[in-house]
N, C-alpha and C. Protein backbone atom coordinates (compact mmCIF):
# COMPACT_ATOMS: atom_id res chain seq x y z
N UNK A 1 -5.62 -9.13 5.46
CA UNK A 1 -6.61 -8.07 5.43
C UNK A 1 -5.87 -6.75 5.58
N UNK A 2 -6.09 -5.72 4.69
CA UNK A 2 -5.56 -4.37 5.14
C UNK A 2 -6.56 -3.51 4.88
N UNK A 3 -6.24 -2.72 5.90
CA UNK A 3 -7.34 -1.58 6.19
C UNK A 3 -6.70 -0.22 5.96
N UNK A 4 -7.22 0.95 5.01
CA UNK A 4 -6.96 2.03 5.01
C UNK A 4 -8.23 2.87 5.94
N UNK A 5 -7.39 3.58 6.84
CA UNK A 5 -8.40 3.92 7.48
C UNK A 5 -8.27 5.82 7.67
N UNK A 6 -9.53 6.50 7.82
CA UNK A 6 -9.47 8.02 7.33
C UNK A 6 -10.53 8.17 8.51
N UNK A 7 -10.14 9.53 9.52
CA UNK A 7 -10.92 9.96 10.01
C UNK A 7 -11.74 11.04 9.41
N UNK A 8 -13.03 10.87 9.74
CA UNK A 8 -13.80 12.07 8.52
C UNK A 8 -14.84 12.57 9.33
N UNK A 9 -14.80 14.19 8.66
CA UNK A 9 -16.36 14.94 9.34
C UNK A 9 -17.50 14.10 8.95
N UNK A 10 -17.63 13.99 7.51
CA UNK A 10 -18.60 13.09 6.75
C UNK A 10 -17.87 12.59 5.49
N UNK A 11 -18.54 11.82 4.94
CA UNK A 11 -18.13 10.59 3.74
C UNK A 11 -19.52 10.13 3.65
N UNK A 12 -19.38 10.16 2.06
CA UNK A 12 -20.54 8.98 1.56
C UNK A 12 -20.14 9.02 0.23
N UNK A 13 -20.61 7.15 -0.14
CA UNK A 13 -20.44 6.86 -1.52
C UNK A 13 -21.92 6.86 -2.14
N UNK A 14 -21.14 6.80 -3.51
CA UNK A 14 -22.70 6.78 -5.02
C UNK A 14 -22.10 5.80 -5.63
N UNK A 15 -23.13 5.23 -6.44
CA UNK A 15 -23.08 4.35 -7.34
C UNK A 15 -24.12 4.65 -8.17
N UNK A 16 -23.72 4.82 -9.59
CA UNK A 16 -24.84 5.42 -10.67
C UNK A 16 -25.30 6.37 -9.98
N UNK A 17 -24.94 7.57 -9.41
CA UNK A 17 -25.65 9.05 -8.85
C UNK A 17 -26.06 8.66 -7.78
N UNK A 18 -26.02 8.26 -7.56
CA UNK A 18 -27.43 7.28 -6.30
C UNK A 18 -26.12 7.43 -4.79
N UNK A 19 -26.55 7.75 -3.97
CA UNK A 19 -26.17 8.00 -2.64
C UNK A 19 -26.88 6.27 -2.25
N UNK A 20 -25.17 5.76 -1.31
CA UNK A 20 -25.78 4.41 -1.15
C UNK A 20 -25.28 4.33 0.23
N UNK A 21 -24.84 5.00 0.86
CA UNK A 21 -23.97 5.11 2.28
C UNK A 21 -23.64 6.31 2.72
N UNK A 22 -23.58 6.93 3.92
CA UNK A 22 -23.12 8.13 4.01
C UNK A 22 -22.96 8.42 5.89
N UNK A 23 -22.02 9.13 5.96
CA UNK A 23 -22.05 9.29 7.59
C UNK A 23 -21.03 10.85 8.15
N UNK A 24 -21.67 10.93 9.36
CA UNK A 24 -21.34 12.30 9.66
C UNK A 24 -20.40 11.88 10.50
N UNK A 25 -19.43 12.44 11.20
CA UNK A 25 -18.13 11.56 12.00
C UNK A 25 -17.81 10.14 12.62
N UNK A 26 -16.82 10.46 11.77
CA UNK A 26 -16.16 8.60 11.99
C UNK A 26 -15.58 8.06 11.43
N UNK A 27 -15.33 7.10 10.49
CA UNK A 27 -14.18 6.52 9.69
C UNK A 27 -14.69 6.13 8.84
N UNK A 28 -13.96 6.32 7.84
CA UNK A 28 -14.21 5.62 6.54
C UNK A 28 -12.80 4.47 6.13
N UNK A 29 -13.60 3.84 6.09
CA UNK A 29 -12.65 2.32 5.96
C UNK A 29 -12.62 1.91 4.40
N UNK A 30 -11.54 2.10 3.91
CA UNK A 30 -10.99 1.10 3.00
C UNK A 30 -10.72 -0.11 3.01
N UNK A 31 -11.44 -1.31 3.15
CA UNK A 31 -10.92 -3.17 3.26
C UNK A 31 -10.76 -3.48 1.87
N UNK A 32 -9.65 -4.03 1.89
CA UNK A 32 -9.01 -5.28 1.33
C UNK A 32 -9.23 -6.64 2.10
N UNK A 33 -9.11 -7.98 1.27
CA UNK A 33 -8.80 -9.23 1.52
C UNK A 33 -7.76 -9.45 0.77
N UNK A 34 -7.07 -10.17 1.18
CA UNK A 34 -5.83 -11.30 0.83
C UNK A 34 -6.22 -12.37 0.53
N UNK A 35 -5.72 -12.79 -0.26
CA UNK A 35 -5.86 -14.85 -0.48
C UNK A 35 -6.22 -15.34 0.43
N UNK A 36 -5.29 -15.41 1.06
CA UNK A 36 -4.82 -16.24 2.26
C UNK A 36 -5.89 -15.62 3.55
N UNK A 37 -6.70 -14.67 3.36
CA UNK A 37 -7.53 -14.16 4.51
C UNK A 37 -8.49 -15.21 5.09
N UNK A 38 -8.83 -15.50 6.22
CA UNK A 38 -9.92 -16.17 7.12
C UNK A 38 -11.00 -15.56 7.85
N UNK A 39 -11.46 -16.09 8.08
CA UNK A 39 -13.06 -15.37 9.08
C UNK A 39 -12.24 -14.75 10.42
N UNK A 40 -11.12 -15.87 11.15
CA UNK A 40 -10.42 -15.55 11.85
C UNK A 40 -9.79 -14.46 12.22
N UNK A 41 -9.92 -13.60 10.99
CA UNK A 41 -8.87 -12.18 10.86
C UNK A 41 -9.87 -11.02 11.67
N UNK A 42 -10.87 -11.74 11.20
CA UNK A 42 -12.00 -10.19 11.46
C UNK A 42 -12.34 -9.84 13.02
N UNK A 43 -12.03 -10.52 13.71
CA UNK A 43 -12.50 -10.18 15.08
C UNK A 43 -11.08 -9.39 15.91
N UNK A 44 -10.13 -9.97 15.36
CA UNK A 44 -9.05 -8.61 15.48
C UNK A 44 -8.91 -7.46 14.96
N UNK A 45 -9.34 -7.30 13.68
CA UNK A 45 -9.25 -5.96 13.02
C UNK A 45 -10.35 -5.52 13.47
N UNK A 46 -11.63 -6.25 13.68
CA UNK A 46 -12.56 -5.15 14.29
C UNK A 46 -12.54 -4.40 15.59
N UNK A 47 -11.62 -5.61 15.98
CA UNK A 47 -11.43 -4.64 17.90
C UNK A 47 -10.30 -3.40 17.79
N UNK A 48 -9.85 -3.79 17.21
CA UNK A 48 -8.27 -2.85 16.78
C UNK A 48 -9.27 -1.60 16.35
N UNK A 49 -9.68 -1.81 14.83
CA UNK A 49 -10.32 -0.71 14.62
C UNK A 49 -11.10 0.60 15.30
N UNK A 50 -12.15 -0.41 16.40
CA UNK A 50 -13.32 0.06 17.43
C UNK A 50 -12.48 0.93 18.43
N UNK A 51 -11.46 -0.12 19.01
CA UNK A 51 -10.54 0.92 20.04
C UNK A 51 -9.42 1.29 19.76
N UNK A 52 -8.96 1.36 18.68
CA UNK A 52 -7.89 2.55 18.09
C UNK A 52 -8.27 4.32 18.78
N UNK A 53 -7.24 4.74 19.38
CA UNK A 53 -7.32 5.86 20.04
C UNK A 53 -6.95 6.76 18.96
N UNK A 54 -7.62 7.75 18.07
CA UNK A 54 -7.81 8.09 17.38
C UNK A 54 -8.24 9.71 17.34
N UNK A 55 -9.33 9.85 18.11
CA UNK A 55 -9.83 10.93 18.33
C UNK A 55 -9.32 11.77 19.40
N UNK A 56 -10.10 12.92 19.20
CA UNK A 56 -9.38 13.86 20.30
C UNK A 56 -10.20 13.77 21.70
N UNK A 57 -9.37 14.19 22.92
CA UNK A 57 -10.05 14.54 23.94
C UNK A 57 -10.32 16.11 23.86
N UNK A 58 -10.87 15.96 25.34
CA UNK A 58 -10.62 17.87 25.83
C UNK A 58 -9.63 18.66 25.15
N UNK A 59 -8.78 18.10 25.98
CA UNK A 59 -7.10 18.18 25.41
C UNK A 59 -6.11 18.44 24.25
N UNK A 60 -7.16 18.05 23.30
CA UNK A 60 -6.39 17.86 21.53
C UNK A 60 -5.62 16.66 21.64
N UNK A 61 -5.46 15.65 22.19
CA UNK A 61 -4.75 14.61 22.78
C UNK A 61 -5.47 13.55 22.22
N UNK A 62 -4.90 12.79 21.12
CA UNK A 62 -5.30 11.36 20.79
C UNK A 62 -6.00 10.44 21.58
N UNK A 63 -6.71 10.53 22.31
CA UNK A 63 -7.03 9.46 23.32
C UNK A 63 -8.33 9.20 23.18
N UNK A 64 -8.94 9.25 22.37
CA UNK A 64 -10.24 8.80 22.50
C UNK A 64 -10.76 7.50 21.11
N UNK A 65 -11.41 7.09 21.02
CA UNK A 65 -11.97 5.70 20.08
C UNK A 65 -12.95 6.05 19.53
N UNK A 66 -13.27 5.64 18.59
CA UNK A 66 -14.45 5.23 17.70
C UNK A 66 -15.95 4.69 18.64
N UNK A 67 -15.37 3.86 19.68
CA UNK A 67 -16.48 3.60 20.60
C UNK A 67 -16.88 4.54 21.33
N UNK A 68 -15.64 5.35 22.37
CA UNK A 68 -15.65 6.02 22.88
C UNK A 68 -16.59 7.45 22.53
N UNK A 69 -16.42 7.75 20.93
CA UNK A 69 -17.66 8.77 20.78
C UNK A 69 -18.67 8.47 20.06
N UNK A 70 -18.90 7.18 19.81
CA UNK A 70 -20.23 6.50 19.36
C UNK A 70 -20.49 7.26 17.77
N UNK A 71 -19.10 7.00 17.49
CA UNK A 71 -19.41 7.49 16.08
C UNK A 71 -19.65 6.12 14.65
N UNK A 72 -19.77 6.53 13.62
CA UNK A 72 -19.72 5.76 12.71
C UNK A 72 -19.08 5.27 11.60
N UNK A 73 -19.25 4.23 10.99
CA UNK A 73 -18.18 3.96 10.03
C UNK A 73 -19.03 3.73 8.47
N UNK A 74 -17.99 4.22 7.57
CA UNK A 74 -18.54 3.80 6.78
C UNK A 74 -17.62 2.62 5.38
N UNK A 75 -17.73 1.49 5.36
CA UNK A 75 -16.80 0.61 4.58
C UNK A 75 -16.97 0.24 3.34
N UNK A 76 -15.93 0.73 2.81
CA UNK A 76 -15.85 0.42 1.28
C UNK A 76 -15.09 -0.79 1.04
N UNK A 77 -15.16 -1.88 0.30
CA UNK A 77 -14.72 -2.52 -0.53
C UNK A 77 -13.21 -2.40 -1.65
N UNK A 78 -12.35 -2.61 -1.18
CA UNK A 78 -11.10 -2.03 -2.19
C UNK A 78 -10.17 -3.30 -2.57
N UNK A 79 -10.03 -4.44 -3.60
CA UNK A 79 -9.27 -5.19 -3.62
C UNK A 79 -7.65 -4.42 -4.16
N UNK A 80 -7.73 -3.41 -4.36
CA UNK A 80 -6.38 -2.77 -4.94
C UNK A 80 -5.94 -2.41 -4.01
N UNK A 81 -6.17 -2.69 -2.78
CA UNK A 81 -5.21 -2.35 -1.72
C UNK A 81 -4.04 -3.45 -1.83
N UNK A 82 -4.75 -4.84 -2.33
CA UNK A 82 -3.49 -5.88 -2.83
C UNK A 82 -3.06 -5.35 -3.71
N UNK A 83 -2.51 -4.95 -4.64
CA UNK A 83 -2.28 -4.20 -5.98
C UNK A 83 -0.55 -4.17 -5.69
N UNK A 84 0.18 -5.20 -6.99
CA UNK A 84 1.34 -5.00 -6.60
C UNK A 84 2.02 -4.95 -7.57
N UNK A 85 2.85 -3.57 -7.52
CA UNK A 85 3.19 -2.74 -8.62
C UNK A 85 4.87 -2.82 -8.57
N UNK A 86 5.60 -4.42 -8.28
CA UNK A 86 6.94 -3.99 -8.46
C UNK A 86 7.36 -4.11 -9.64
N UNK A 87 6.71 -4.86 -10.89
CA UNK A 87 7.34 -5.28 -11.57
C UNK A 87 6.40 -4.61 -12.83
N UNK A 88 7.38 -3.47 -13.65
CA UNK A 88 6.03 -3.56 -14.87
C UNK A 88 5.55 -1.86 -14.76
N UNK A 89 4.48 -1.72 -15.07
CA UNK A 89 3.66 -0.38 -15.06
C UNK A 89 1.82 -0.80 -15.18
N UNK A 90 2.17 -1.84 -15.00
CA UNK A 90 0.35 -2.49 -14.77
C UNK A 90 0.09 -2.88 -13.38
N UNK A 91 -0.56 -2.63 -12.61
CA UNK A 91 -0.40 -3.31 -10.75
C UNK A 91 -1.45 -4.35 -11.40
N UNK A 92 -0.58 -5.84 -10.44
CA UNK A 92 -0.95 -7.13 -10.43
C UNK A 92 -1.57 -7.38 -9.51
N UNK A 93 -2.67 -7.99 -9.84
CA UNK A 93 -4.02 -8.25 -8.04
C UNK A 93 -3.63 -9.83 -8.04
N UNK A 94 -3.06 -10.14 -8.28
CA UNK A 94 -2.82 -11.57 -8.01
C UNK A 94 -3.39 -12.06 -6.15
N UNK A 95 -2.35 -11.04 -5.55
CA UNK A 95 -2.40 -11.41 -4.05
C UNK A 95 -4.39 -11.38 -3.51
N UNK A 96 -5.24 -10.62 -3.93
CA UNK A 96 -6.68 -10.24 -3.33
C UNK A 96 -7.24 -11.44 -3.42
N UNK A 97 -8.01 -11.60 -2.48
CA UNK A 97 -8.87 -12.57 -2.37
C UNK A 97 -9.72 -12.33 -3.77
N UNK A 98 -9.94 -13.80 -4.03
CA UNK A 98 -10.92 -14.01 -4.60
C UNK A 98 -12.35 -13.01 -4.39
N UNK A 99 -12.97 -12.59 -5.85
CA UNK A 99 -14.24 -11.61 -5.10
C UNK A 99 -15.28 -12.57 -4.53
N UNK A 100 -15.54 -13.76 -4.76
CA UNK A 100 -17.10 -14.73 -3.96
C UNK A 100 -16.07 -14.95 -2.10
N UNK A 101 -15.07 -14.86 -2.63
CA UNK A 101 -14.43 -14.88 -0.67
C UNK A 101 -14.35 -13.54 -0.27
N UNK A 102 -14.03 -12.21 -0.86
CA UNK A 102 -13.86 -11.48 -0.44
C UNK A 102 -15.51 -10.90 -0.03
N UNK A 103 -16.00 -10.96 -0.74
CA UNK A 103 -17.50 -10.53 -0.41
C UNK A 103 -17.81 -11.12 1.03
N UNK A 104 -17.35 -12.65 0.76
CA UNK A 104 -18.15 -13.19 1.94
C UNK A 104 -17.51 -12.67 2.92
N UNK A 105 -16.55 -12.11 3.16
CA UNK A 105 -15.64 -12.07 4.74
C UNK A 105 -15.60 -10.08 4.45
N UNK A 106 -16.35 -9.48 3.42
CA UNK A 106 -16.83 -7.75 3.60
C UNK A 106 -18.00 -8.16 4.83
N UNK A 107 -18.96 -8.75 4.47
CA UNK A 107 -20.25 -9.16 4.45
C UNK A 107 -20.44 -9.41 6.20
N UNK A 108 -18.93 -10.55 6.81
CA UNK A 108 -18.88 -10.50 8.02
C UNK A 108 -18.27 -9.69 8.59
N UNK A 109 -17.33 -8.67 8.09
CA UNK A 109 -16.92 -7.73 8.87
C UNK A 109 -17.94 -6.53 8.83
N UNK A 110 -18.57 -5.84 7.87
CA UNK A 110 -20.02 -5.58 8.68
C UNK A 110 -20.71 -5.70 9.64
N UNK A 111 -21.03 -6.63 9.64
CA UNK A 111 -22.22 -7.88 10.22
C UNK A 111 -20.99 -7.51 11.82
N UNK A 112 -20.25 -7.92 12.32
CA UNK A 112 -19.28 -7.49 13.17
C UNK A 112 -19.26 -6.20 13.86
N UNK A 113 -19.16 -5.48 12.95
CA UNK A 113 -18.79 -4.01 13.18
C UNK A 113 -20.57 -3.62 14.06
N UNK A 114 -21.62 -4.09 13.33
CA UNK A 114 -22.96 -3.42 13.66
C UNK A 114 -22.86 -4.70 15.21
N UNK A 115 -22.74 -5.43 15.41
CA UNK A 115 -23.11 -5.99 16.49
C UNK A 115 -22.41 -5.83 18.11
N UNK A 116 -21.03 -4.98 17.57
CA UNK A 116 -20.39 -4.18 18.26
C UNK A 116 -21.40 -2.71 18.74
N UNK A 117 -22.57 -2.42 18.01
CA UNK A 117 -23.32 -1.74 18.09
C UNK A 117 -23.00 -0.22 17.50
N UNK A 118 -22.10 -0.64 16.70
CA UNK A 118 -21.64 0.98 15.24
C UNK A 118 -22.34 1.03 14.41
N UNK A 119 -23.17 2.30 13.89
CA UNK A 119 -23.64 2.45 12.72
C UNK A 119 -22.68 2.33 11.73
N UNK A 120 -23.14 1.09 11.21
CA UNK A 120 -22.28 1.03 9.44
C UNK A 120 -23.03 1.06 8.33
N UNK A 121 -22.06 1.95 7.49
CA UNK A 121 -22.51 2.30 6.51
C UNK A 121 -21.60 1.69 5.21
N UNK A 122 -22.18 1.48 4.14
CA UNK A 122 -21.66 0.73 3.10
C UNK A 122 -21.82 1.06 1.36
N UNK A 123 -20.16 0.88 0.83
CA UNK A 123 -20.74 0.52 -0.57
C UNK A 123 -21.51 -0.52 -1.07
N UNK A 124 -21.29 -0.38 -2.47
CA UNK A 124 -21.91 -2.19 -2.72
C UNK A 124 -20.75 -2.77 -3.25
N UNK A 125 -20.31 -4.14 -3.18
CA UNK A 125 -19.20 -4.88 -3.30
C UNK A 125 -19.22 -5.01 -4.52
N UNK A 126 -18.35 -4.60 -5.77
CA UNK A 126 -17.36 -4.70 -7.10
C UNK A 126 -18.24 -3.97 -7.47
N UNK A 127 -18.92 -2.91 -7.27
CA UNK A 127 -19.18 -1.65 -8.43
C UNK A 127 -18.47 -0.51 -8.42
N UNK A 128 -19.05 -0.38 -9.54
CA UNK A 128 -18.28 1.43 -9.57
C UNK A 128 -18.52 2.40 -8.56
N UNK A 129 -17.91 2.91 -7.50
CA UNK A 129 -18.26 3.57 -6.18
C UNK A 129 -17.66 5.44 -6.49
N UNK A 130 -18.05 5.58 -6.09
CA UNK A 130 -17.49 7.51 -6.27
C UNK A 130 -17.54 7.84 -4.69
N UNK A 131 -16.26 7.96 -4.01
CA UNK A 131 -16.28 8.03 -2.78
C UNK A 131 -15.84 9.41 -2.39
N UNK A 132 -16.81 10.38 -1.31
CA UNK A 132 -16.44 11.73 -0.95
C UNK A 132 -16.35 11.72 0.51
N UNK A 133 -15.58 12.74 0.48
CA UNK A 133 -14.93 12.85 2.48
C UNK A 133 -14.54 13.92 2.82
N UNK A 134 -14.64 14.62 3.38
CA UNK A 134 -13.78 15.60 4.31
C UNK A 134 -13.18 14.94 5.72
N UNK A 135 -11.39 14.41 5.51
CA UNK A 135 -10.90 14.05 6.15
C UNK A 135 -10.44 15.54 7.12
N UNK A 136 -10.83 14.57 8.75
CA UNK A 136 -10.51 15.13 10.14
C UNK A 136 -9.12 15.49 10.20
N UNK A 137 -8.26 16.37 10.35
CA UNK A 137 -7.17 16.31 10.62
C UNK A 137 -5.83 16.76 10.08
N UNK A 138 -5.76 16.18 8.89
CA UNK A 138 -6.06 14.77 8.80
C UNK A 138 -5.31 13.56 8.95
N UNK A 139 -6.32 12.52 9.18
CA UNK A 139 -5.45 11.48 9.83
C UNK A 139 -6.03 10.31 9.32
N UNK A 140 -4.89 9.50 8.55
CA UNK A 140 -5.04 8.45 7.60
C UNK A 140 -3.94 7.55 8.52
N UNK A 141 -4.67 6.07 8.37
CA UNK A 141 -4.03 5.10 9.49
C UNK A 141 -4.31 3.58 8.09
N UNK A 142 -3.02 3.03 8.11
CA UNK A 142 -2.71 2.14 7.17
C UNK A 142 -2.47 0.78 8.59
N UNK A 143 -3.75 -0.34 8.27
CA UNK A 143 -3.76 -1.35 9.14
C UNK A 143 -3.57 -2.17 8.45
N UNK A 144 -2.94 -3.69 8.63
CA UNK A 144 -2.66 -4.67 8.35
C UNK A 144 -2.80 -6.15 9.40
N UNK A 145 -3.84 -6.68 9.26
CA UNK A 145 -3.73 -8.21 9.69
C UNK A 145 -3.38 -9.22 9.80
């Protein structure tokens, strides 16, 4: 599983014009699956994610979480985060999960994320998405499971 992760004032995606997700501070998550990904993966990347010290204090000082200011997330769907471009000038998705597995294990990391009690917000899984943000910072955090 890898996670591109972006702190943002706000973000929201469209699909066909259409506003389908959107949120005012908090993260916008890029997920990938891997082949080889399990249900197993998700309860680490979600805690990692939740309490990643990220935000600012008083201070300007990294120390604060995603929980910590009860902010929100919003997750997109990205199998080209597998995308592997050594060989060639075409990137090969060989490595991404399958999309009927990858859906299913978007679907529980959601489902995760809201029961942690985060507003999540979402694309829709393999469409065309048009994603906007004003990144915090900025501060882009590349996770891996």
């Amino acid at each position: 599983m890898r996670v591109i992760m972006q702190r943002v004032l706000r973000a929201s995606v469209s699909v066909e014009g259409k506003t389908v997700g959107a949120i005012k501070d908090g993260l916008l998550l890029f997920v990938g699956f891997g082949r080889e990904d399990e249900e197993d993966v998700l309860d680490t990347a979600v805690d990692k994610i939740l309490n990643l010290r990220i935000f600012s204090d008083e201070n300007g000082k990294l120390n604060l979480s995603l929980l910590d200011q009860k902010y929100s997330i919003l997750a997109i769907s990205q199998f080209t985060l597998y995308a592997n471009c050594t060989r060639g000038r075409r990137p090969d998705f060989t490595h991404a999960a399958h999309p009927d597995k990858a859906a299913h294990l978007f679907e529980l990391f959601k489902a995760k994320l809201r029961e942690k009690g985060v507003h999540t917000e979402s694309g829709i899984f393999a469409a065309d998405m048009q994603v906007e943000l004003v990144n915090d910072g900025p501060v882009t955090i590349s996770l891996e499971f």
